[in-house]
N, C-alpha and C. Protein backbone atom coordinates (compact mmCIF):
# COMPACT_ATOMS: atom_id res chain seq x y z
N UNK A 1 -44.17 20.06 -75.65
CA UNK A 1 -44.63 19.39 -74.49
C UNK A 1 -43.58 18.46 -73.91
N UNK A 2 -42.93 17.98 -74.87
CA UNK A 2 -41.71 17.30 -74.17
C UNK A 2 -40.57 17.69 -73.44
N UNK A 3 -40.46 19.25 -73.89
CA UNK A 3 -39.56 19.78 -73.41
C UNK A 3 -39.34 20.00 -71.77
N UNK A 4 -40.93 20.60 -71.55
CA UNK A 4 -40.50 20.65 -69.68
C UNK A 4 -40.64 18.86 -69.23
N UNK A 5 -40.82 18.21 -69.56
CA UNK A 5 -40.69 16.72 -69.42
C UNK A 5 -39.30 16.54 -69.35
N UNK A 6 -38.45 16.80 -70.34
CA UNK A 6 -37.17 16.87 -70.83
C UNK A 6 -36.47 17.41 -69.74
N UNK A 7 -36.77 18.14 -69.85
CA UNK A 7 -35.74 19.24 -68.64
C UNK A 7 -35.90 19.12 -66.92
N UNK A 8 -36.93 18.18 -67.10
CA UNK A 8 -37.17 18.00 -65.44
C UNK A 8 -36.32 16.94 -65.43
N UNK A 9 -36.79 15.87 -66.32
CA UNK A 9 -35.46 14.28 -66.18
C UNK A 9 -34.09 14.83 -66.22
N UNK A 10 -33.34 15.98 -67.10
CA UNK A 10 -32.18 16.59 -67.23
C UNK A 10 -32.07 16.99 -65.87
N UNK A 11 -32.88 17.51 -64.95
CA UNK A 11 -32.23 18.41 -63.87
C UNK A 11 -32.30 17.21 -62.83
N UNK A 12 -33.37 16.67 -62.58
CA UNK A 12 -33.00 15.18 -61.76
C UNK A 12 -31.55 14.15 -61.96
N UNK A 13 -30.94 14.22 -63.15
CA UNK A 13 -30.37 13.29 -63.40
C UNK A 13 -28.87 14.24 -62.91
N UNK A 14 -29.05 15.29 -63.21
CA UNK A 14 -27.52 15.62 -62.70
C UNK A 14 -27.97 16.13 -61.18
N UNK A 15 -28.68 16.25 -60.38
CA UNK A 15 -29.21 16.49 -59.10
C UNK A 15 -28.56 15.25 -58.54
N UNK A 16 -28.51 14.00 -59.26
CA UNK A 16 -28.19 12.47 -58.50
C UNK A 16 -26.50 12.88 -58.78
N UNK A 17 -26.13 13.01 -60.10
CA UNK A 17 -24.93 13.14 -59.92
C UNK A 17 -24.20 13.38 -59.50
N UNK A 18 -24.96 14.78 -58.67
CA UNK A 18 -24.01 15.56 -57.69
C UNK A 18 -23.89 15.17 -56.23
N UNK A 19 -24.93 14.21 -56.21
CA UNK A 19 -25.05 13.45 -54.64
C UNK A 19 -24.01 12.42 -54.58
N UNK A 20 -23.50 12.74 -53.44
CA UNK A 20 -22.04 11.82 -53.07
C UNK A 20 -23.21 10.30 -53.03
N UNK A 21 -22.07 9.22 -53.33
CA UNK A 21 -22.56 8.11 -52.91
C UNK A 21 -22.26 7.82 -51.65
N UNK A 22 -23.12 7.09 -50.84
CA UNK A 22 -23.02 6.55 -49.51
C UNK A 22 -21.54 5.92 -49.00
N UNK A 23 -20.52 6.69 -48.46
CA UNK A 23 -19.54 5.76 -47.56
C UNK A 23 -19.63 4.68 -46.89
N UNK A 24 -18.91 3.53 -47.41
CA UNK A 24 -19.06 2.28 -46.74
C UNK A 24 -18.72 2.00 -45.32
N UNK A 25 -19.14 1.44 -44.58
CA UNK A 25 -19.04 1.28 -43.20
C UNK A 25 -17.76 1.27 -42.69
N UNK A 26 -17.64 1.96 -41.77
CA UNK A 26 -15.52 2.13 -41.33
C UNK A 26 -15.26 0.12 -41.20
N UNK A 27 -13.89 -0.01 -41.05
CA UNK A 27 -13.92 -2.02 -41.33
C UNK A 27 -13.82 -1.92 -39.48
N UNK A 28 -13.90 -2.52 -38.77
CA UNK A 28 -14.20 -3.20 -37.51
C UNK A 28 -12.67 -2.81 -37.21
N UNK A 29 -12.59 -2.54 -35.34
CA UNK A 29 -10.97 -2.07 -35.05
C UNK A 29 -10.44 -3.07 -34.91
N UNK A 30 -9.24 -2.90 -35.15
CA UNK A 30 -8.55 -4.34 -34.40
C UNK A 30 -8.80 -4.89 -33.32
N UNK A 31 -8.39 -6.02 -33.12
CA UNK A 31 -8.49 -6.42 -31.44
C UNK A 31 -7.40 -6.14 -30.64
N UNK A 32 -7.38 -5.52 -29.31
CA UNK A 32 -6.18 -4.62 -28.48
C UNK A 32 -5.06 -6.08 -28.54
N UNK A 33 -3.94 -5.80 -28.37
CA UNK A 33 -2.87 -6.80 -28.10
C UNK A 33 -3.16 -6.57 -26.83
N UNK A 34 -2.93 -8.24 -26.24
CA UNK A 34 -2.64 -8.84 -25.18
C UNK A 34 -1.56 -8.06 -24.24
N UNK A 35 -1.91 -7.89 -22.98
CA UNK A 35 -0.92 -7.44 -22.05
C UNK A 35 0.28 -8.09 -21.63
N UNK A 36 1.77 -7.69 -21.88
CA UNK A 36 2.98 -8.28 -21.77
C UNK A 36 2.30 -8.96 -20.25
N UNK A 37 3.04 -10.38 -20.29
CA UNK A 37 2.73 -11.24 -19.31
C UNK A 37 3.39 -10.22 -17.87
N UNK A 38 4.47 -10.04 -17.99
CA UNK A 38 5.28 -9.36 -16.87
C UNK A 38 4.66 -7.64 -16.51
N UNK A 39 3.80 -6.91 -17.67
CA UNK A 39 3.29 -5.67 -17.34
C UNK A 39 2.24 -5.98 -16.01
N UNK A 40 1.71 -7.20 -16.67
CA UNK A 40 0.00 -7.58 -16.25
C UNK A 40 0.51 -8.09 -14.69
N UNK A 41 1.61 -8.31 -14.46
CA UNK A 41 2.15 -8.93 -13.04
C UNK A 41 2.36 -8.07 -12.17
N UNK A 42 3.35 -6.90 -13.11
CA UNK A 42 3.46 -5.85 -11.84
C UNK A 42 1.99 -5.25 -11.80
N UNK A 43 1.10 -4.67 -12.65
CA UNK A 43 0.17 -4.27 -12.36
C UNK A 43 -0.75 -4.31 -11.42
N UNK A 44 -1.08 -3.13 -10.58
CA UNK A 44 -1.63 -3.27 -9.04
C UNK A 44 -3.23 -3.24 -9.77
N UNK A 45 -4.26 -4.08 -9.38
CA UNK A 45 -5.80 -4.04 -9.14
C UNK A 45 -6.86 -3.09 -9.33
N UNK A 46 -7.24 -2.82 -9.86
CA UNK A 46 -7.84 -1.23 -10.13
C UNK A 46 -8.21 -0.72 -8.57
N UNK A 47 -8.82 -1.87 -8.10
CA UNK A 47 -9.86 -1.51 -6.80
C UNK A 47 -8.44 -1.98 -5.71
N UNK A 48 -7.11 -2.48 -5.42
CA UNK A 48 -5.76 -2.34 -4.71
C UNK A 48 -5.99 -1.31 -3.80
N UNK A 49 -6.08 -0.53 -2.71
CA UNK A 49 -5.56 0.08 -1.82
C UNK A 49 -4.67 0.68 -1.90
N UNK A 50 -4.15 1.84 -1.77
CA UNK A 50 -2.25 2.31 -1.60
C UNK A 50 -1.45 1.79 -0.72
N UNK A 51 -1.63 1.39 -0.02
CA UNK A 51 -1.32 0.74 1.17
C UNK A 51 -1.01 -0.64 1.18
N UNK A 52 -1.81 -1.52 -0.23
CA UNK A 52 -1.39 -2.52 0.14
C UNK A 52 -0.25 -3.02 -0.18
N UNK A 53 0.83 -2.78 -0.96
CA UNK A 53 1.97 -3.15 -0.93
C UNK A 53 2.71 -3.05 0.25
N UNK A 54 2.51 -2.11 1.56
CA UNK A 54 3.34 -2.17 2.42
C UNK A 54 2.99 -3.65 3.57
N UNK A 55 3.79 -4.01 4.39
CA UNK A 55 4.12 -5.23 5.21
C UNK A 55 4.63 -5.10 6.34
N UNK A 56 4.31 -5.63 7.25
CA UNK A 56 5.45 -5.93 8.24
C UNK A 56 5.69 -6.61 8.58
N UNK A 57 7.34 -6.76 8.53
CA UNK A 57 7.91 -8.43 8.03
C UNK A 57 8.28 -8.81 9.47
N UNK A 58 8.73 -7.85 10.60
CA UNK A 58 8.57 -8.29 12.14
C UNK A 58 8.85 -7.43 12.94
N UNK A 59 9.13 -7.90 14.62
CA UNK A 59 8.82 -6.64 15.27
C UNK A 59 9.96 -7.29 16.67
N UNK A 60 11.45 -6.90 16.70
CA UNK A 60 12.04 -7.59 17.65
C UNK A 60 12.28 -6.45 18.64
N UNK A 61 12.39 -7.18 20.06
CA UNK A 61 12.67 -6.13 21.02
C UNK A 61 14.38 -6.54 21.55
N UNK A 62 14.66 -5.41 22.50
CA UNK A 62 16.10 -5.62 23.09
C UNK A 62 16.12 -4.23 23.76
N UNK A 63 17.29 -4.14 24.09
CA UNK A 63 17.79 -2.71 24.73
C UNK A 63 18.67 -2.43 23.63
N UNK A 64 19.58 -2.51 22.59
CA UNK A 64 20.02 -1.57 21.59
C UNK A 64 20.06 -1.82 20.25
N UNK A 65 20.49 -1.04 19.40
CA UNK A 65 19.97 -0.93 18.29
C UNK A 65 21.28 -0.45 17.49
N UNK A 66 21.61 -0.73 16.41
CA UNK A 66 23.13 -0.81 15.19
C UNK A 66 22.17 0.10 14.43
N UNK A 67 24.22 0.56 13.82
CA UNK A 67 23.53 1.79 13.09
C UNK A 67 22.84 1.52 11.83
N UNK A 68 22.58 0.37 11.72
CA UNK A 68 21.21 0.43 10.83
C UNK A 68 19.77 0.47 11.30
N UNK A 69 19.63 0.68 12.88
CA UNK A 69 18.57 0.30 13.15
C UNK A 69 17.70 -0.64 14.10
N UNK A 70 18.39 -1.70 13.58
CA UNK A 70 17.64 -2.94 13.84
C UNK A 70 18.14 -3.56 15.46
N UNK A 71 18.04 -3.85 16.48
CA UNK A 71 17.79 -4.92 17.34
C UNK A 71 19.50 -5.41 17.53
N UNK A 72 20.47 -5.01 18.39
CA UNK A 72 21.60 -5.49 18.04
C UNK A 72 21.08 -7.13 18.76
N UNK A 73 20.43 -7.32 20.35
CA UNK A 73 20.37 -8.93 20.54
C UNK A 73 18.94 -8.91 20.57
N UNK A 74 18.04 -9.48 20.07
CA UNK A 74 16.19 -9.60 20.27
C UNK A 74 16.62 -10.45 21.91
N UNK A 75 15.81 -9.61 22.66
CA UNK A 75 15.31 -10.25 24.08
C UNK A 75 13.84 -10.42 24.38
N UNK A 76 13.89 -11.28 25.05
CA UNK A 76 12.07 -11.75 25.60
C UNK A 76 11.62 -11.64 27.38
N UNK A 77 12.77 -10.90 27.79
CA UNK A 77 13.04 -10.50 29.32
C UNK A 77 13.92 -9.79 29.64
N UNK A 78 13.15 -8.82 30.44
CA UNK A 78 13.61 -7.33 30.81
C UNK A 78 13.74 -7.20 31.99
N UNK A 79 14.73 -6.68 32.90
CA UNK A 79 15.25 -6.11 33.98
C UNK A 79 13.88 -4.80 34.28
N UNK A 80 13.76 -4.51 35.19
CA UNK A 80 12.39 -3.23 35.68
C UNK A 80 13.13 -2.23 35.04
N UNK A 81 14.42 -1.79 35.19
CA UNK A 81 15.24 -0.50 35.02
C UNK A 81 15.50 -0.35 33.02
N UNK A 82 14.98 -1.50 32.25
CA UNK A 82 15.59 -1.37 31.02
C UNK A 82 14.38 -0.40 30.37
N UNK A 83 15.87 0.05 28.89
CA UNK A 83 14.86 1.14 28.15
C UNK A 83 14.24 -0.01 27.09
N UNK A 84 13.16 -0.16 27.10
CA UNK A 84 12.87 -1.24 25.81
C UNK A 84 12.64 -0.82 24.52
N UNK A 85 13.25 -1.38 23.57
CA UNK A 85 13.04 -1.01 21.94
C UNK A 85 12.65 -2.19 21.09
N UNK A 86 11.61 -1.62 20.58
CA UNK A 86 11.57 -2.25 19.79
C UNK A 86 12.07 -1.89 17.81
N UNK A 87 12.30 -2.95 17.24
CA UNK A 87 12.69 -2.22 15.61
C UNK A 87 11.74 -3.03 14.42
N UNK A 88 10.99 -2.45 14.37
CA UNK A 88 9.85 -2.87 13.36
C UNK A 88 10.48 -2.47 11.92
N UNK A 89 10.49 -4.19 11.31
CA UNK A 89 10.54 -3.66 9.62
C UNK A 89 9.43 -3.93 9.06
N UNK A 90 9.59 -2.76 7.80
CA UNK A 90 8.37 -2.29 7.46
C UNK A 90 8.79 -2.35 5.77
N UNK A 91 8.14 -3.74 4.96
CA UNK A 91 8.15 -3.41 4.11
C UNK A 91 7.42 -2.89 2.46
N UNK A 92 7.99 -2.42 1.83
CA UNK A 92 6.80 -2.11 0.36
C UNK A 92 7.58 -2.74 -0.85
N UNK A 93 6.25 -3.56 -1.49
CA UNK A 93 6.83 -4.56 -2.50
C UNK A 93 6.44 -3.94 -3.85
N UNK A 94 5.80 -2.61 -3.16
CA UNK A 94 5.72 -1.70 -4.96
C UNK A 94 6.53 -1.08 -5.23
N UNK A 95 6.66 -0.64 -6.37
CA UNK A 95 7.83 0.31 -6.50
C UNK A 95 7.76 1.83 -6.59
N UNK A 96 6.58 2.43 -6.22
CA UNK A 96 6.59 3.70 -5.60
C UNK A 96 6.60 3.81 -4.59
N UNK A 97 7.06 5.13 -3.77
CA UNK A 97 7.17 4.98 -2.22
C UNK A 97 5.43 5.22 -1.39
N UNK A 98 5.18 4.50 -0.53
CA UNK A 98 3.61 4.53 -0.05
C UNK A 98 3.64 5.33 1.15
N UNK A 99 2.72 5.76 1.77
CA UNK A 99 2.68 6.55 2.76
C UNK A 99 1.98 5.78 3.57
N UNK A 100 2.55 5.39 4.91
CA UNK A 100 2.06 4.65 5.79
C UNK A 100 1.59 4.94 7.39
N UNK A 101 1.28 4.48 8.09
CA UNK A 101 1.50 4.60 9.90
C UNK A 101 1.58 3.25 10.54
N UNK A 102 2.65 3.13 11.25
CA UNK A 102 3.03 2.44 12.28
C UNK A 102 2.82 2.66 13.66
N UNK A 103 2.29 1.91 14.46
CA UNK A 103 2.01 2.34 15.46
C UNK A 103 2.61 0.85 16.54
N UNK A 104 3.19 1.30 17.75
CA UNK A 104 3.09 0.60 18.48
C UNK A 104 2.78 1.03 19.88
N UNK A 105 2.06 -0.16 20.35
CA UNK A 105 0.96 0.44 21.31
C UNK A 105 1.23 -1.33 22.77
N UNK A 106 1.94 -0.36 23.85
CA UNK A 106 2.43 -1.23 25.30
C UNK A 106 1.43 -1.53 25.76
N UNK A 107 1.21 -2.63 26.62
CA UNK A 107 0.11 -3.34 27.49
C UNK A 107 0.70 -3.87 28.29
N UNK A 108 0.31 -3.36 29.57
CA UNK A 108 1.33 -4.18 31.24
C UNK A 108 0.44 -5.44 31.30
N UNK A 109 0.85 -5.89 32.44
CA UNK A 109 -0.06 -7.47 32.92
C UNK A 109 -0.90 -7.33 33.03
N UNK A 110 -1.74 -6.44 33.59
CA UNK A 110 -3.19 -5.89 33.15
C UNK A 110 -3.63 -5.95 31.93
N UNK A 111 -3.08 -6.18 30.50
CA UNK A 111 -3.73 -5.90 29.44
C UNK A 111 -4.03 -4.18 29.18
N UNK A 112 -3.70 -3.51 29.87
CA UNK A 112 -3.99 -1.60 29.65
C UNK A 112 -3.06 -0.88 29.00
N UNK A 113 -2.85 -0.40 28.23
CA UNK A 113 -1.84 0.45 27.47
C UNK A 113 -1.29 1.53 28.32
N UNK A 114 -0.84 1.53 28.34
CA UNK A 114 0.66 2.21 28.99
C UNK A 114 0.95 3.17 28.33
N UNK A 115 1.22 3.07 26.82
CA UNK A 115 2.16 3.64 25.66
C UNK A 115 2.05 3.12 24.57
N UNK A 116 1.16 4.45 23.91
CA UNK A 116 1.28 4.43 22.16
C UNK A 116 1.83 5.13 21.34
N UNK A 117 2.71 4.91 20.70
CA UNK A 117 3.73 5.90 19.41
C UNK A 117 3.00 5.25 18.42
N UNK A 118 3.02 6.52 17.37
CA UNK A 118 3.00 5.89 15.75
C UNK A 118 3.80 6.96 15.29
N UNK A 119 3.99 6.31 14.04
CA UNK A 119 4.91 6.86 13.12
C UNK A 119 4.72 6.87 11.66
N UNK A 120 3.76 8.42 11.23
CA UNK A 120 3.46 8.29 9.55
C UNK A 120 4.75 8.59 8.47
N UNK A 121 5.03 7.88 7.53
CA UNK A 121 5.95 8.21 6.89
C UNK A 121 5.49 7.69 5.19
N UNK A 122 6.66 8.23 4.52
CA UNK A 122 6.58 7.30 3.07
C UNK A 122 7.94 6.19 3.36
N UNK A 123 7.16 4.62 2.74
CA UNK A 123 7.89 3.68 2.59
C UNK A 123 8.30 3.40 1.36
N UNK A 124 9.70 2.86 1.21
CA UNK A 124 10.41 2.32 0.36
C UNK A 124 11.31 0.96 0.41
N UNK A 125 11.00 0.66 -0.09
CA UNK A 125 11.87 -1.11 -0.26
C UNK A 125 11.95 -1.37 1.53
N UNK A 126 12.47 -1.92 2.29
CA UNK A 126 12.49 -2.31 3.43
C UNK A 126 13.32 -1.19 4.29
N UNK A 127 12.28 -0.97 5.28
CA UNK A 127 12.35 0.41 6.07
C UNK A 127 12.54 -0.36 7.99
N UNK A 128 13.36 0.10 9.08
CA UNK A 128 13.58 0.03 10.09
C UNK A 128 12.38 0.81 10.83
N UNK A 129 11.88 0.98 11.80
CA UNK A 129 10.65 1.88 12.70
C UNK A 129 11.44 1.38 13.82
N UNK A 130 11.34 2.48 15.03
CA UNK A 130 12.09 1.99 16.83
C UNK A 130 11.26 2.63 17.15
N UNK A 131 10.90 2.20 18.09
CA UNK A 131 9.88 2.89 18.97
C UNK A 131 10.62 2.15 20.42
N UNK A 132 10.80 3.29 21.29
CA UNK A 132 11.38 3.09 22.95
C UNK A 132 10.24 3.57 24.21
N UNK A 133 10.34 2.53 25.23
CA UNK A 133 9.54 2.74 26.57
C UNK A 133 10.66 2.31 27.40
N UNK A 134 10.36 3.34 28.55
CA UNK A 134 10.85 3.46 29.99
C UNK A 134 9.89 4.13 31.06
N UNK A 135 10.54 3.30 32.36
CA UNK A 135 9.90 4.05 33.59
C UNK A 135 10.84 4.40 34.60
N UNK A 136 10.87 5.45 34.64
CA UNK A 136 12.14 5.80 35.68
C UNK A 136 11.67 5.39 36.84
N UNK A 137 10.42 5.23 37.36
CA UNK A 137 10.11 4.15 38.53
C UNK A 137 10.58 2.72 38.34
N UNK A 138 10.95 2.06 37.54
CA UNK A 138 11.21 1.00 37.03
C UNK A 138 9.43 0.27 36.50
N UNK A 139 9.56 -0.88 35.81
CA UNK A 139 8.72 -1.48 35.61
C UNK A 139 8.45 -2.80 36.60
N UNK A 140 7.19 -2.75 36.82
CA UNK A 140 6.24 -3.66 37.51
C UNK A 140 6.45 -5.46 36.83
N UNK A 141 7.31 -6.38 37.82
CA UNK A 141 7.19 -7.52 37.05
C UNK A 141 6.21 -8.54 36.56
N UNK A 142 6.27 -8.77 35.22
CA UNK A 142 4.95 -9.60 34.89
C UNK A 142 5.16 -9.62 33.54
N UNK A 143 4.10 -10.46 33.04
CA UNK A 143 4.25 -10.87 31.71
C UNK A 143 3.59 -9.58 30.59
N UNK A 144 4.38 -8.84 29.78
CA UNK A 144 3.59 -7.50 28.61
C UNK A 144 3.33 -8.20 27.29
N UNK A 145 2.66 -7.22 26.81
CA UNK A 145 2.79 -7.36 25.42
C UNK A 145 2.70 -6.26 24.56
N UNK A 146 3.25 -6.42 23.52
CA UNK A 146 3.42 -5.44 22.38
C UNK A 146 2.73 -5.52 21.22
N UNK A 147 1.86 -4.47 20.84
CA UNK A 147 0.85 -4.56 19.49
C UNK A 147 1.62 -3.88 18.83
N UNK A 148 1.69 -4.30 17.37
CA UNK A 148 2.02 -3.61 16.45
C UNK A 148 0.75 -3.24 15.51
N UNK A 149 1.04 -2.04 14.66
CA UNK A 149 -0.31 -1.74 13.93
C UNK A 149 -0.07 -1.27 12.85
N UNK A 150 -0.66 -1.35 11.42
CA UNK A 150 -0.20 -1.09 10.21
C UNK A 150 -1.50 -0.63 9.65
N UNK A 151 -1.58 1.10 9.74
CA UNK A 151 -2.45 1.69 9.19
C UNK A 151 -3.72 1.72 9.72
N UNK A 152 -3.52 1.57 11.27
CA UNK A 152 -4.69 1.77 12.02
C UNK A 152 -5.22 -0.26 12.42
N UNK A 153 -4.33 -1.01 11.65
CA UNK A 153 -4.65 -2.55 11.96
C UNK A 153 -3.80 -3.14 12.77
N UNK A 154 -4.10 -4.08 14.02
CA UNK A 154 -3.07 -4.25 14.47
C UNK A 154 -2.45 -6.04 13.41
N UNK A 155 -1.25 -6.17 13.14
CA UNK A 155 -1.06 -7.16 12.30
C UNK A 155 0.41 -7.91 12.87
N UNK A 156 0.52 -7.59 14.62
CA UNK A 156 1.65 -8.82 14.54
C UNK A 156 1.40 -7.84 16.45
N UNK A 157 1.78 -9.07 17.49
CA UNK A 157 1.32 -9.32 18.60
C UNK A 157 2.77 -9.83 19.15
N UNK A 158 3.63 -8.93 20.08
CA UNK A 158 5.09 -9.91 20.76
C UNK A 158 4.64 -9.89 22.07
N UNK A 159 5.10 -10.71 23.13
CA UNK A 159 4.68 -11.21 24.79
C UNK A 159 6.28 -11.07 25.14
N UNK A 160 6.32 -10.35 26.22
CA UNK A 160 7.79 -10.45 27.15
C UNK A 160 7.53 -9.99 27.87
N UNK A 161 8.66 -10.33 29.32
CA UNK A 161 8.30 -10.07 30.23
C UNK A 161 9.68 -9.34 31.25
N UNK A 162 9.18 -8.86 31.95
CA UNK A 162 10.21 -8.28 33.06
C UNK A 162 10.33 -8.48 34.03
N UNK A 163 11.28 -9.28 34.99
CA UNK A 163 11.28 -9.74 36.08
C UNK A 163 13.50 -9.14 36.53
């Protein structure tokens, strides 16, 4: 009578044996290292724009332009017969190149646009834009102005005039 008694505790007892014991809980992860002060600086915003690194740092007019571009004298008064230019810099303070539009958009003494150019491109470190108006009738004397626009915004306003 003891025997199947016997042999049931025998088969239970190596039944446990063969059961793995419970693995202890994995230990807690480390805590992430801190972001290099200078990574965390350049780092653009999750929710940043592409766009927003680009700028425009100004917008001078004249009749000519050096072979870099830019405005050889900025004038604020125009003859009726002049070609007017303007040289918009355009800059990006990220260091990939961004894809942008520039636009500049004429208004006679009336306040009415006359003339709108834009210009989509990719920017890099500080970029030149010209944009030119003429009227082979000559221009009407009076006080204009010039909108500039950065990505559909206008973000810088010049007044000159032609007499």
């Amino acid at each position: 009578m003891f025997r199947p008694a016997l042999v049931a505790l025998l088969l239970s007892l190596s039944l446990a044996a063969c059961r793995k014991a419970p693995e202890p809980p994995a230990p807690p992860a480390a805590p992430a290292a801190p972001a290099a002060p200078e990574a965390a600086a350049n780092a653009a915003p999750a929710d940043a724009k592409p766009d927003a690194a680009l700028k425009i740092n100004g917008a001078d007019l004249g009749t000519a332009v050096g072979a870099d571009g830019r405005i050889v004298t900025a004038l604020e008064s125009f003859s009726p017969s002049d070609t007017i230019i303007v040289a918009i810099t355009v800059t990006n303070a990220g260091a990939t190149p961004v894809n942008g539009t520039v636009t500049a958009r004429w208004l006679d003494p009336e306040g009415i646009a006359f003339n709108e150019e834009s210009r989509q491109q990719d920017y890099a470190g500080a970029q030149t834009v010209n944009f030119r108006v003429a009227n082979p009738k000559g221009f009407k004397s009076g006080n204009y102005k010039l909108e500039v626009a950065l990505n559909g915004s206008t973000v810088q306003t010049r007044e000159f005039s032609i007499h």
